[in-house]
Protein backbone atom coordinates (compact mmCIF):
# COMPACT_ATOMS: atom_id res chain seq x y z
CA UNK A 1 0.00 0.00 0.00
CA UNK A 2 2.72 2.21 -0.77
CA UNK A 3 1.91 5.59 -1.46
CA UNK A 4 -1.71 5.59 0.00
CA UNK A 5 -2.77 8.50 1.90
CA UNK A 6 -5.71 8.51 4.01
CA UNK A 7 -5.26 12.57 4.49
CA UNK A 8 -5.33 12.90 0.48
CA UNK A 9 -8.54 10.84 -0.04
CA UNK A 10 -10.52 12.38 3.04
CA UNK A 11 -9.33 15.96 1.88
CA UNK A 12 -10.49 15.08 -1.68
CA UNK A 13 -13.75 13.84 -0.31
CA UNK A 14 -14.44 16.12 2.26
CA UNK A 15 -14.31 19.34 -0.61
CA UNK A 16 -16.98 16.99 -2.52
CA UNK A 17 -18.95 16.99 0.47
CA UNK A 18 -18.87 20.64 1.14
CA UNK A 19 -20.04 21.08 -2.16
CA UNK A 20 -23.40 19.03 -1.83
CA UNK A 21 -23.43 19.03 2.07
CA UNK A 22 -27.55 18.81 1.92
CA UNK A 23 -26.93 15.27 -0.11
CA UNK A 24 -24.53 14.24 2.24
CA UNK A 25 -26.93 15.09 5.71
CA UNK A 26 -29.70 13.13 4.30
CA UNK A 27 -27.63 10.11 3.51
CA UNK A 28 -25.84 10.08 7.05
CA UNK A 29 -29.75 10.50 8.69
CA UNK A 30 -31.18 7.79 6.72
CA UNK A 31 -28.46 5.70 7.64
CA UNK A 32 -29.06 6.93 11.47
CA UNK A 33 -32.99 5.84 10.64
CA UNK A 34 -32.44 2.41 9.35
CA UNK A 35 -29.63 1.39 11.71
CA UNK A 36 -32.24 2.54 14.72
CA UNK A 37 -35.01 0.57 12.64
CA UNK A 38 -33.13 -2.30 12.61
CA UNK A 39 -31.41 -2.50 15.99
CA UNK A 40 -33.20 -0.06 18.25
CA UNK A 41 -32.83 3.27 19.30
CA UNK A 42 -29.91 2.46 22.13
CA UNK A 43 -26.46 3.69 20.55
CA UNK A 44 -25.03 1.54 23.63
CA UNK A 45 -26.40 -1.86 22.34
CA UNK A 46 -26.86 -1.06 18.57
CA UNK A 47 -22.91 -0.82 17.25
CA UNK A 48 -24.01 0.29 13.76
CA UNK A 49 -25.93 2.54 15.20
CA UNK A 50 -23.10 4.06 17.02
CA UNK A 51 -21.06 4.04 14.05
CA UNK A 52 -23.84 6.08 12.00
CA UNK A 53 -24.01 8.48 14.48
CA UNK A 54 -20.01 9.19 14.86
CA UNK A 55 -20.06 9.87 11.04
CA UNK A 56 -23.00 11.87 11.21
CA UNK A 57 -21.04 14.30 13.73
CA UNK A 58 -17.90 14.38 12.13
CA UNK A 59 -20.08 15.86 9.26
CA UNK A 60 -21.63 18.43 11.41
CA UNK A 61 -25.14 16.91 10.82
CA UNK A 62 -26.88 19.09 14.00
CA UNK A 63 -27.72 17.01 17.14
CA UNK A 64 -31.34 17.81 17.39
CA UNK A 65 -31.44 16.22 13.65
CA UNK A 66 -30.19 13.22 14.99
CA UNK A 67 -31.84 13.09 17.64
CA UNK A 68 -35.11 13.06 15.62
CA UNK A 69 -33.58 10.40 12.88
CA UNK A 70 -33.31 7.95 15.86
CA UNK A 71 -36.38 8.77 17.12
CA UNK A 72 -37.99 8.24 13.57
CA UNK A 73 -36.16 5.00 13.33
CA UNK A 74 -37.07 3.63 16.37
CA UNK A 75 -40.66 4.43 16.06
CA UNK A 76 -42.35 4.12 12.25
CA UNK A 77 -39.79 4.19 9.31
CA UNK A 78 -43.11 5.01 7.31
CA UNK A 79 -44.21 2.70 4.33
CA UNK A 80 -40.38 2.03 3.14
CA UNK A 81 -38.30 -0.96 3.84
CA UNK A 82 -34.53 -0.31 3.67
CA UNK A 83 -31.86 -2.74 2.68
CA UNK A 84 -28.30 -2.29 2.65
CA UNK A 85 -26.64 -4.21 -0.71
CA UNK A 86 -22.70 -4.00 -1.09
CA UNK A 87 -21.63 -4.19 -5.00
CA UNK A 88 -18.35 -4.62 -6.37
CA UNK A 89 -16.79 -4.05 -9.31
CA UNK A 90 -14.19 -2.27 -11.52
CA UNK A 91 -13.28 1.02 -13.08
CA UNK A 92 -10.83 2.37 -15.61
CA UNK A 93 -7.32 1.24 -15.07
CA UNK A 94 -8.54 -2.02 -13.43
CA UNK A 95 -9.28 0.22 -10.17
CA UNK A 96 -11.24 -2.14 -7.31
CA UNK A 97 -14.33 -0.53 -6.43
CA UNK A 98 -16.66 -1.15 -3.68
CA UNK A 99 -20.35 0.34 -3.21
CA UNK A 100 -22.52 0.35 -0.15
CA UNK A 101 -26.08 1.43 -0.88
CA UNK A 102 -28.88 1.71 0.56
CA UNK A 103 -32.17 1.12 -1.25
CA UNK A 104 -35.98 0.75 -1.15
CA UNK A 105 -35.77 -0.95 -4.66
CA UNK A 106 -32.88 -3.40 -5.73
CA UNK A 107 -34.27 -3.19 -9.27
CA UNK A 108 -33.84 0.40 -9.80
CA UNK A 109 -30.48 0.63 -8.04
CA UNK A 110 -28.36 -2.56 -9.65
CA UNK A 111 -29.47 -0.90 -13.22
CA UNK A 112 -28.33 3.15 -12.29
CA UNK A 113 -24.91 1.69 -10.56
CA UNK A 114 -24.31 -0.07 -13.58
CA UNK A 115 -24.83 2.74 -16.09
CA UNK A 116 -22.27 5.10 -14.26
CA UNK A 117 -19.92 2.66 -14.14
CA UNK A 118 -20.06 2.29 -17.49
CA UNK A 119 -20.18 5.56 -18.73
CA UNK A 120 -16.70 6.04 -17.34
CA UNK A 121 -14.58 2.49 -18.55
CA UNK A 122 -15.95 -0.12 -15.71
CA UNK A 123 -18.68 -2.58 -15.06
CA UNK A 124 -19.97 -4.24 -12.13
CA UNK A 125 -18.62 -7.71 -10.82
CA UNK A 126 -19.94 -10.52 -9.25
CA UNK A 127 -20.03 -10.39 -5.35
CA UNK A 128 -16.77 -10.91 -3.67
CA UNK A 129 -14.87 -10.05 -7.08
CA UNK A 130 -12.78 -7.08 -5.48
CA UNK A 131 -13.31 -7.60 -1.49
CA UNK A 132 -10.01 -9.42 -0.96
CA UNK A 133 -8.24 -5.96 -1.62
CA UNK A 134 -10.00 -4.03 1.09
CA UNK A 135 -10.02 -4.40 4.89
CA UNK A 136 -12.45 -2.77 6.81
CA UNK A 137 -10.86 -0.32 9.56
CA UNK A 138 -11.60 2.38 11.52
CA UNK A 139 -10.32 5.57 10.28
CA UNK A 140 -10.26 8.99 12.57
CA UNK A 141 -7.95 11.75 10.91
CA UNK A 142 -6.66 14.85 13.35
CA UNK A 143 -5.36 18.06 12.05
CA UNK A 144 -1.49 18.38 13.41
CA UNK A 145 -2.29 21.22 15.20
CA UNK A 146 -5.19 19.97 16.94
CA UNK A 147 -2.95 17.45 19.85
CA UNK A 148 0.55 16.59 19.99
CA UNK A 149 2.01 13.40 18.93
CA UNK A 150 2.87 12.22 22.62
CA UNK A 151 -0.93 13.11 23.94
CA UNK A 152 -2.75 11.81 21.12
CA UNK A 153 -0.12 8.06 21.18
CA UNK A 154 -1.17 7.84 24.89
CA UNK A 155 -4.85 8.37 24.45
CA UNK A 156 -5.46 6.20 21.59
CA UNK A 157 -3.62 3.66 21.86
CA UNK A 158 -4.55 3.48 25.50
CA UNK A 159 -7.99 2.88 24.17
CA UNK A 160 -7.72 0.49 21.47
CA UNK A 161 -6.03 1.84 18.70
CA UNK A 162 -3.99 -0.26 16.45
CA UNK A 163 -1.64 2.78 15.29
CA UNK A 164 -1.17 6.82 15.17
CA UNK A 165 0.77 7.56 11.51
CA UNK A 166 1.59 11.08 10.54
CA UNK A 167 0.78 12.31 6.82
CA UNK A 168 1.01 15.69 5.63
CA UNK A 169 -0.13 17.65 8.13
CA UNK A 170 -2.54 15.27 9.67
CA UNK A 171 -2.48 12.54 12.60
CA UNK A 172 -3.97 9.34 11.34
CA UNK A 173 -5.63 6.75 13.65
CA UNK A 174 -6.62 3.44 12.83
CA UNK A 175 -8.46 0.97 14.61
CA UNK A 176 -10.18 -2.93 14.37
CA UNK A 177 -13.99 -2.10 13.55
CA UNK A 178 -15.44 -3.07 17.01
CA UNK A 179 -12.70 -0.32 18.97
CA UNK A 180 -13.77 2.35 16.01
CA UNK A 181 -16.45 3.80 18.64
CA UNK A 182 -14.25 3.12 21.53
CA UNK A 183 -11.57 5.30 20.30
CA UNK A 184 -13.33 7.92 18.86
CA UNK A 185 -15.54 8.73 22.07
CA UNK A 186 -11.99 8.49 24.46
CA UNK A 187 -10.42 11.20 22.07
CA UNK A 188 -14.10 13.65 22.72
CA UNK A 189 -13.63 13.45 25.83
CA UNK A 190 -10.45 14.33 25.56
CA UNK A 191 -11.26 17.56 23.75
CA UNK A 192 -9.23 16.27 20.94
CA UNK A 193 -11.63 17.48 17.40
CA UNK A 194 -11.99 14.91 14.43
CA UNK A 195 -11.56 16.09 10.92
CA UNK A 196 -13.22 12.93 9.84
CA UNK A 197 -14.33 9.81 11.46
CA UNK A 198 -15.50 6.75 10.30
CA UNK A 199 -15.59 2.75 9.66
CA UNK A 200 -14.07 2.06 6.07
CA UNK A 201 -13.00 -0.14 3.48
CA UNK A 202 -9.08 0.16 3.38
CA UNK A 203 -7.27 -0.93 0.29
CA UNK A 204 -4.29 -3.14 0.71
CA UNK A 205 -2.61 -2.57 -2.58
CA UNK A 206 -3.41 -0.01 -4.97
CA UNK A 207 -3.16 0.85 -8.53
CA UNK A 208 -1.43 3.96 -9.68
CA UNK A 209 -3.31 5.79 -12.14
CA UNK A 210 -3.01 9.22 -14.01
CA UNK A 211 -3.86 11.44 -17.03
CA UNK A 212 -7.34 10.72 -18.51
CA UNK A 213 -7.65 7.39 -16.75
CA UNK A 214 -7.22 9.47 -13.08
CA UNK A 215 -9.90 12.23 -14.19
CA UNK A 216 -12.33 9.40 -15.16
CA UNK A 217 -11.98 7.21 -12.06
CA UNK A 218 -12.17 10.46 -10.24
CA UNK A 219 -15.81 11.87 -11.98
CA UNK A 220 -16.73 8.06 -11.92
CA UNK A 221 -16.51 8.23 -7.94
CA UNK A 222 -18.37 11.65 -7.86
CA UNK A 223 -21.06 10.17 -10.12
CA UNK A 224 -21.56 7.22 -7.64
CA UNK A 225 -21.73 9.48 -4.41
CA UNK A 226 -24.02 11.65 -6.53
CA UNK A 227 -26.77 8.49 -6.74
CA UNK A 228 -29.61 8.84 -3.49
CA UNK A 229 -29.07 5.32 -3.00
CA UNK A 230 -25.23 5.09 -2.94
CA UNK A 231 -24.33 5.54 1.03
CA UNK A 232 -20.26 5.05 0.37
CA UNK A 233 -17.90 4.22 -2.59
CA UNK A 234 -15.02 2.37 -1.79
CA UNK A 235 -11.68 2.27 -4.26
CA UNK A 236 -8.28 1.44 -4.13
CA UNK A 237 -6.57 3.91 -6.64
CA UNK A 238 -4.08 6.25 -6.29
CA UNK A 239 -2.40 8.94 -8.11
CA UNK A 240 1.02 8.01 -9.56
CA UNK A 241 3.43 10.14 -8.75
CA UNK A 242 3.98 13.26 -10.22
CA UNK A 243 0.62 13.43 -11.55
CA UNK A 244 -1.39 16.71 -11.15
CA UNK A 245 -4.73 15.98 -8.94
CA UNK A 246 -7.96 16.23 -11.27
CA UNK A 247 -10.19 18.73 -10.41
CA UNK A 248 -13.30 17.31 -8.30
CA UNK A 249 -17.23 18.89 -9.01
């Protein structure tokens, strides 16, 4: 995994989010809905739950809105049922690519994935096709400034971390899934600010792409985010060295 930088791809993303922030909210507070819907409306005893919730703050999403998406959840999630579907597949280069969605109809969704993909060099795979690249981690980036290195080691790691790496002006903590919660709630009470926190799907190799086949993989991943259904789009590419970063919408 050479090369791969966290900071890089949650900068990158976190600009796309700005852009659309509305998109984003409602995507984080159906998530919020259906994990209460599913598991209750106890953060303690419902882990995804707690995980949809930590990503919902680091996004700003306003407490009193989550508040009410739990509430909603818990209660009546009205006349639509909710399924999350993972796809995986390919895009230009050969790039792995993973998509969690979250859909009311299977039928529509398979069909629009499919077409973006396309439209941009890649196609859909069978299930399990590109998982063996990924590993799922817990990912909670803090700006340099925020906590020095000695503070933040003896927190984290004194919680559960697996490790604290440095990249380019950012502290980078990764953890197993199940201390991802753990973690995150030892460094708020700490006072110590996320600049993005959540559960995700990490490559372990990755293919250096640039030119044309970097801007396509790069509006291909917008595209996806872009859908109502898509919740989080997973890939394992990276810009070869040297080449410029592609402007994102």
């Amino acid at each position: 995994m050479a090369g791969h930088s966290h900071w890089a791809n949650i900068k990158h993303k976190k600009a796309a989010n700005d852009a659309k922030r509305g998109k984003v909210w409602t995507k984080l507070v159906k998530a919020i809905m259906v994990a209460a819907k599913h598991g209750g409306g106890d953060p303690g005893g419902n882990v995804s739950l707690r995980f949809a919730i930590i990503e919902a703050k680091a996004a700003n999403v306003p407490k009193d809105t989550i508040e009410r998406a739990i509430k909603k959840g818990a209660g009546e999630f009205g006349a639509d049922s909710y399924e999350t579907i993972r796809y995986e597949g390919y895009g230009p280069g050969g790039v792995a690519i993973i998509i969690d969605a979250l859909t009311n109809n299977r039928v529509r969704t398979a069909p629009d994935l499919r077409v973006i993909l396309s439209k941009y060099g890649g196609n859909l795979g069978a299930t399990g096709c590109v998982s063996h690249v990924f590993e799922q981690k817990g990912v909670i980036a803090i700006e340099e400034s925020a906590v020095s290195e000695d503070r933040l080691m003896e927190i984290a790691l004194e919680a559960g971390a697996a490790d604290v790496t440095h990249e380019d002006g950012a502290w980078i903590v990764t953890t197993a899934p199940q201390d991802f919660a753990k973690v995150k709630e030892a460094l708020d009470a700490a006072g110590i600010e996320a600049a993005s926190a959540e559960v995700t799907m990490d490559p372990n190799t990755t293919v250096a792409v640039s030119g044309e086949t970097l801007a396509k993989v790069e509006k291909m991943i917008d595209a996806l985010e872009d859908n109502d259904d898509v919740q989080k789009v997973y890939s394992n590419h990276e810009a070869e060295a040297g080449a410029p970063a592609p402007a994102r919408k």
